[in-house]
N, C-alpha and C. Protein backbone atom coordinates (compact mmCIF):
# COMPACT_ATOMS: atom_id res chain seq x y z
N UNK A 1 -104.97 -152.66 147.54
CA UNK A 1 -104.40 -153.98 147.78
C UNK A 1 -102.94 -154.04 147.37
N UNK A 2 -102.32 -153.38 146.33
CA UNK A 2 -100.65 -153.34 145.58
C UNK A 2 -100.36 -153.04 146.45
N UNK A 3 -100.71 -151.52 147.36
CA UNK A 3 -99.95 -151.04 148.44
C UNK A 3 -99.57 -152.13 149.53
N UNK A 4 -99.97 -152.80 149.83
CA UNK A 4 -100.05 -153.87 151.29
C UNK A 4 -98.54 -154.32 151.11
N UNK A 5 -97.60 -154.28 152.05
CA UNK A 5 -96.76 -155.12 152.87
C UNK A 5 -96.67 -156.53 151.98
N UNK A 6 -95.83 -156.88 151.32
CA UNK A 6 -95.64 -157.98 150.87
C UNK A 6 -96.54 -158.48 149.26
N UNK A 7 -96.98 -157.94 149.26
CA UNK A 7 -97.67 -158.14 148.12
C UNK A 7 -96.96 -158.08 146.68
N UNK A 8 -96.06 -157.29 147.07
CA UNK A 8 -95.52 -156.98 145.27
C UNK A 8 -94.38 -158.34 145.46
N UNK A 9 -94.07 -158.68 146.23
CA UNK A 9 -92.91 -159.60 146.36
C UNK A 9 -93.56 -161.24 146.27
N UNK A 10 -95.01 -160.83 146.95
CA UNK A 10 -95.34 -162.42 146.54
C UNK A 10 -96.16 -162.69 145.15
N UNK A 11 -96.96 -161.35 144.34
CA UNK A 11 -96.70 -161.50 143.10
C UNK A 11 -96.11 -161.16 142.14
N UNK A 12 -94.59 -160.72 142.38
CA UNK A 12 -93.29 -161.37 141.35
C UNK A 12 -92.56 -162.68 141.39
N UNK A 13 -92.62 -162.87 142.52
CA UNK A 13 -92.36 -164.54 143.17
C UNK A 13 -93.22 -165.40 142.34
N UNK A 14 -94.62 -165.16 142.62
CA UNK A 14 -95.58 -166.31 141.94
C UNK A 14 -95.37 -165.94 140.11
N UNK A 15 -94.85 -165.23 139.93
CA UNK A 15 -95.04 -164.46 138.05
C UNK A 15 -93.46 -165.50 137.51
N UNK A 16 -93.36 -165.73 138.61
CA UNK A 16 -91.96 -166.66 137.83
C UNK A 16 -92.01 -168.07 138.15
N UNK A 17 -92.66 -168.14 138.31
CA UNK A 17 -92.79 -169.93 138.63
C UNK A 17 -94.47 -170.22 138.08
N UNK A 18 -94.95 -171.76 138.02
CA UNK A 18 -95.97 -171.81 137.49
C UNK A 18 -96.65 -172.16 139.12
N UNK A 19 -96.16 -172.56 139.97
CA UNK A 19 -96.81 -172.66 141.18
C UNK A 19 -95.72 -172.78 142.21
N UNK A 20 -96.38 -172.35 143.66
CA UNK A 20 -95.57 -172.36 144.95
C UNK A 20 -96.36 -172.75 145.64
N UNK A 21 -96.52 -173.82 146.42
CA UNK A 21 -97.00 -174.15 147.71
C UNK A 21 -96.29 -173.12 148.69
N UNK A 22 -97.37 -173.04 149.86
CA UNK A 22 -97.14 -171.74 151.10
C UNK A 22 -95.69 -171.70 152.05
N UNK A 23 -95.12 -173.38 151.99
CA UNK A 23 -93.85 -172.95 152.75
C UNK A 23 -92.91 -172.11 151.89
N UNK A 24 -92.71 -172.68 150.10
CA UNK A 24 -91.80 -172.22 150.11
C UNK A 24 -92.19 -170.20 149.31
N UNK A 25 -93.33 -170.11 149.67
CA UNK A 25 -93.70 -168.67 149.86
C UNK A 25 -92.70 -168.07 151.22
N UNK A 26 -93.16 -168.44 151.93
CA UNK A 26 -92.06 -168.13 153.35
C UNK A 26 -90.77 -168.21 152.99
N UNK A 27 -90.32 -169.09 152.64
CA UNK A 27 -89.23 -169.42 151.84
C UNK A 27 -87.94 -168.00 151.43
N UNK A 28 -88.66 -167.79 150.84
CA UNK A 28 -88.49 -166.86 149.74
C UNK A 28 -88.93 -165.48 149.99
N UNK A 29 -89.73 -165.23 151.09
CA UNK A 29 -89.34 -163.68 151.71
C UNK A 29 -89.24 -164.03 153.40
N UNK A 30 -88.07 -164.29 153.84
CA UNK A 30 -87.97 -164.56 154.97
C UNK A 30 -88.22 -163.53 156.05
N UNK A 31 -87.84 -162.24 155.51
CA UNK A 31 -88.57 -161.38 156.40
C UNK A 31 -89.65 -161.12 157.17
N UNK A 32 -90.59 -161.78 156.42
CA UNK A 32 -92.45 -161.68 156.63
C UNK A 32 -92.54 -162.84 157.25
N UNK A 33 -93.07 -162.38 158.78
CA UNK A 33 -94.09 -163.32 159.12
C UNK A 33 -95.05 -164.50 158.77
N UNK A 34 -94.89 -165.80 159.24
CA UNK A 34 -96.00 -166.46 158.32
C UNK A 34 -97.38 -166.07 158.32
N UNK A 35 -97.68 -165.54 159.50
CA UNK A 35 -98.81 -164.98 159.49
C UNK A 35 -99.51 -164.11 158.73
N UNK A 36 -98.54 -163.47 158.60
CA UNK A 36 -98.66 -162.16 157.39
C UNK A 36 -99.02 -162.40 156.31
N UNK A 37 -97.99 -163.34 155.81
CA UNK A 37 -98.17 -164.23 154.23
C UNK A 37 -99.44 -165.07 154.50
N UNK A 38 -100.15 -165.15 155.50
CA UNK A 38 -100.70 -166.11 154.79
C UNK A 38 -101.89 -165.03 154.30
N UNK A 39 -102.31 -164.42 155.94
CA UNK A 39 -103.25 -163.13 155.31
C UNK A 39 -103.43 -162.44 154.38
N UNK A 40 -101.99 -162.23 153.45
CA UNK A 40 -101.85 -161.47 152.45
C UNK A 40 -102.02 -162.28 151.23
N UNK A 41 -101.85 -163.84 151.51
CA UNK A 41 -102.02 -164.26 150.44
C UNK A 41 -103.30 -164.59 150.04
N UNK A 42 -104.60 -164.98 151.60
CA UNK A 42 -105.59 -164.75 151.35
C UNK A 42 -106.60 -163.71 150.78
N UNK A 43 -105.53 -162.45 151.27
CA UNK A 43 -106.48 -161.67 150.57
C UNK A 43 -106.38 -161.06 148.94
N UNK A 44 -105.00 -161.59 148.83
CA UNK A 44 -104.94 -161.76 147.30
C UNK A 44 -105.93 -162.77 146.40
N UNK A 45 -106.64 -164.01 147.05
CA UNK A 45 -107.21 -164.70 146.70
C UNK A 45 -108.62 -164.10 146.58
N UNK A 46 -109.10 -163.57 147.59
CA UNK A 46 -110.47 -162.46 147.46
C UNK A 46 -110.33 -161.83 146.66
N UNK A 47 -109.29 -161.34 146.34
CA UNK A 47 -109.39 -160.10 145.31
C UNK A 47 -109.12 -160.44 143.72
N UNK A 48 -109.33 -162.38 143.67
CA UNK A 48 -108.46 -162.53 142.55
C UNK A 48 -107.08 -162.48 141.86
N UNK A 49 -106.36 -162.07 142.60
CA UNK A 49 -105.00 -162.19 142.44
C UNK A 49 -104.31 -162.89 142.06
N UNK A 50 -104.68 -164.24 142.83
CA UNK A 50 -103.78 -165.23 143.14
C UNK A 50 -105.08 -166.37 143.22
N UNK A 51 -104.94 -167.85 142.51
CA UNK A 51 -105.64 -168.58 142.77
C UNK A 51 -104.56 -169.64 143.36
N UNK A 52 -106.06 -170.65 144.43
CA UNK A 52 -105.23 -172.22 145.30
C UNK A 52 -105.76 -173.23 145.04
N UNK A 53 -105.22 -174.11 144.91
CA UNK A 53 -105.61 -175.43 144.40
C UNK A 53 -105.01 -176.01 146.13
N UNK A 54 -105.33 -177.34 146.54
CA UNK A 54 -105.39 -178.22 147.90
C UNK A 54 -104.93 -179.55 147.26
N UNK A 55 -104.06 -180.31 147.80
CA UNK A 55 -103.51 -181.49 147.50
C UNK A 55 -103.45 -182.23 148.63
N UNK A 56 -103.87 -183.27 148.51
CA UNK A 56 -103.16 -184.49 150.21
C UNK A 56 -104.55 -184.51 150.81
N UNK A 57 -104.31 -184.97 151.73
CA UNK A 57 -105.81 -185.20 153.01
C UNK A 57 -105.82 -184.11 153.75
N UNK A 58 -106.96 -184.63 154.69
CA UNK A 58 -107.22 -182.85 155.24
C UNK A 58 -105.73 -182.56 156.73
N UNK A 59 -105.22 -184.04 156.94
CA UNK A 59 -104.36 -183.68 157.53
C UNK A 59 -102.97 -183.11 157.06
N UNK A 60 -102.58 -183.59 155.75
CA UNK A 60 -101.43 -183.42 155.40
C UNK A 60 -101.87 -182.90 153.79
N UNK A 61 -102.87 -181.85 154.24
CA UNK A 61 -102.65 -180.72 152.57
C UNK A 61 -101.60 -180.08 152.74
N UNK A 62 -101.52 -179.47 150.95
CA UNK A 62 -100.23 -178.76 150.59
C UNK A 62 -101.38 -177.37 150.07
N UNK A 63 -101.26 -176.11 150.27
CA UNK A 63 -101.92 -175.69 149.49
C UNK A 63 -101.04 -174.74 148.73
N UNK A 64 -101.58 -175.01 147.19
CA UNK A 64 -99.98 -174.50 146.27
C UNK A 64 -101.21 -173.10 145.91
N UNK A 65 -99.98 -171.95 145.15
CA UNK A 65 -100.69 -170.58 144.88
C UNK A 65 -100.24 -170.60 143.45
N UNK A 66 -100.70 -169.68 142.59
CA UNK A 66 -100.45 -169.16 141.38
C UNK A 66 -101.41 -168.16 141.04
N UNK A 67 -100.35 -167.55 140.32
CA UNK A 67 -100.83 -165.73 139.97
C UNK A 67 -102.24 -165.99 138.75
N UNK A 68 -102.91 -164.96 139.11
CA UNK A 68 -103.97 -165.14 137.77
C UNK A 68 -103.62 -163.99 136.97
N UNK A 69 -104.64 -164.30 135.86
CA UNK A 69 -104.13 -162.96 135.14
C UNK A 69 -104.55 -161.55 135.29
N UNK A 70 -105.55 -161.39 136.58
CA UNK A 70 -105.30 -159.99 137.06
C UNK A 70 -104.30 -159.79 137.58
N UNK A 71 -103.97 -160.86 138.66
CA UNK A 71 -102.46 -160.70 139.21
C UNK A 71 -101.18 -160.06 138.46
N UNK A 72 -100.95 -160.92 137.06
CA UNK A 72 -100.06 -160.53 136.12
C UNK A 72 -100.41 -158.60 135.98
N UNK A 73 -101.35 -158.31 135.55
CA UNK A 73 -102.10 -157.02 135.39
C UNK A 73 -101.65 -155.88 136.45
N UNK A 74 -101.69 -156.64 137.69
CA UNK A 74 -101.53 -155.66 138.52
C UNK A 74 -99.76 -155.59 138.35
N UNK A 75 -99.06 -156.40 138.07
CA UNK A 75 -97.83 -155.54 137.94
C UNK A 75 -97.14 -154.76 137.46
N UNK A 76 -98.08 -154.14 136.12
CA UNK A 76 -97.84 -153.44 135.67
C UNK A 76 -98.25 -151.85 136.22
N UNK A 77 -98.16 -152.24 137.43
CA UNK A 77 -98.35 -150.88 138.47
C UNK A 77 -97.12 -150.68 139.37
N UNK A 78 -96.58 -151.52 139.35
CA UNK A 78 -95.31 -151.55 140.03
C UNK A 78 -94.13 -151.34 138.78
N UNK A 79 -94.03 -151.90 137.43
CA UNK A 79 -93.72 -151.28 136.81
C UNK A 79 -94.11 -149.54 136.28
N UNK A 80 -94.88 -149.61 136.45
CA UNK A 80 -95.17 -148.17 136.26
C UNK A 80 -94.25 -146.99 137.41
N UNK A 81 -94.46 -147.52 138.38
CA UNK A 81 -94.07 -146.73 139.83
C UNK A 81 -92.43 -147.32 139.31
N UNK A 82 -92.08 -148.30 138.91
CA UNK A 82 -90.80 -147.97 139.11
C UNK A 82 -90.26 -147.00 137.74
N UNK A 83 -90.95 -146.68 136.38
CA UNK A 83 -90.67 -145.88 135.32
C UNK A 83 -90.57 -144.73 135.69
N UNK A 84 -91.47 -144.25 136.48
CA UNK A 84 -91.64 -143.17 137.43
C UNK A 84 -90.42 -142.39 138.21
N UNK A 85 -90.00 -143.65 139.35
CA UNK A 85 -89.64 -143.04 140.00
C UNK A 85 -88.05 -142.53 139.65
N UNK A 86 -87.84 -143.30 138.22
CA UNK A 86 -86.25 -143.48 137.86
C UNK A 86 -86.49 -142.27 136.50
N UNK A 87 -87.27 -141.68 136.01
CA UNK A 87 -87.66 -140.65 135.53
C UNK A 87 -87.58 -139.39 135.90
N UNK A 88 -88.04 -139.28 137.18
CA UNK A 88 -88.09 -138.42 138.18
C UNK A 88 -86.56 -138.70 139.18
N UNK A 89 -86.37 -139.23 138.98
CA UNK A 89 -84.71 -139.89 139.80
C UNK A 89 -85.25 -139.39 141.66
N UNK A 90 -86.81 -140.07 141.74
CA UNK A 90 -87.57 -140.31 142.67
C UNK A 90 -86.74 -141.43 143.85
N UNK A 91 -86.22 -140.95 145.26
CA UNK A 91 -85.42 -142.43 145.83
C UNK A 91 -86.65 -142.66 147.18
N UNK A 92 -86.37 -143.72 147.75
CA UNK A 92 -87.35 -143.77 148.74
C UNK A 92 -86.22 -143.51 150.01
């Protein structure tokens, strides 16, 4: 799941704030598809990653994200890969 397309960017994004509703997820990696984000953010939610809370009516919800503390956990895999690769003077 770390490996996936967008993932490390939407949990360092969520590790600095206490919550983001989904636009301004888009927001903030403009590159990615919304589609993408949203998939990715769902499946961060399967996997525990990332929990959602729902605000408003069913027409005009907001649905906000925040990292859990596996989420937090898993970045210390991306820290790792980056100790690594600057150790190894590893470039991509």
């Amino acid at each position: 799941m770390i490996n996936k397309k967008h993932v490390k960017e939407i949990l360092y994004l969520l590790n600095s704030v206490e919550e983001l509703y989904f636009a301004e997820i888009c927001n903030n990696i403009p590159e990615a598809h919304k589609g993408s984000i949203n998939r990715t953010l769902q499946e961060l939610y399967d996997f525990k990653m990332v929990s959602k809370r729902e605000e408003g009516t069913a027409k005009l919800s907001k649905t906000f994200y925040s990292i859990t503390d596996l989420g937090k956990e898993s970045l210390k895999f991306y820290e790792l890969e980056k100790e690594v690769e600057t150790k190894y003077n590893i470039t991509e």
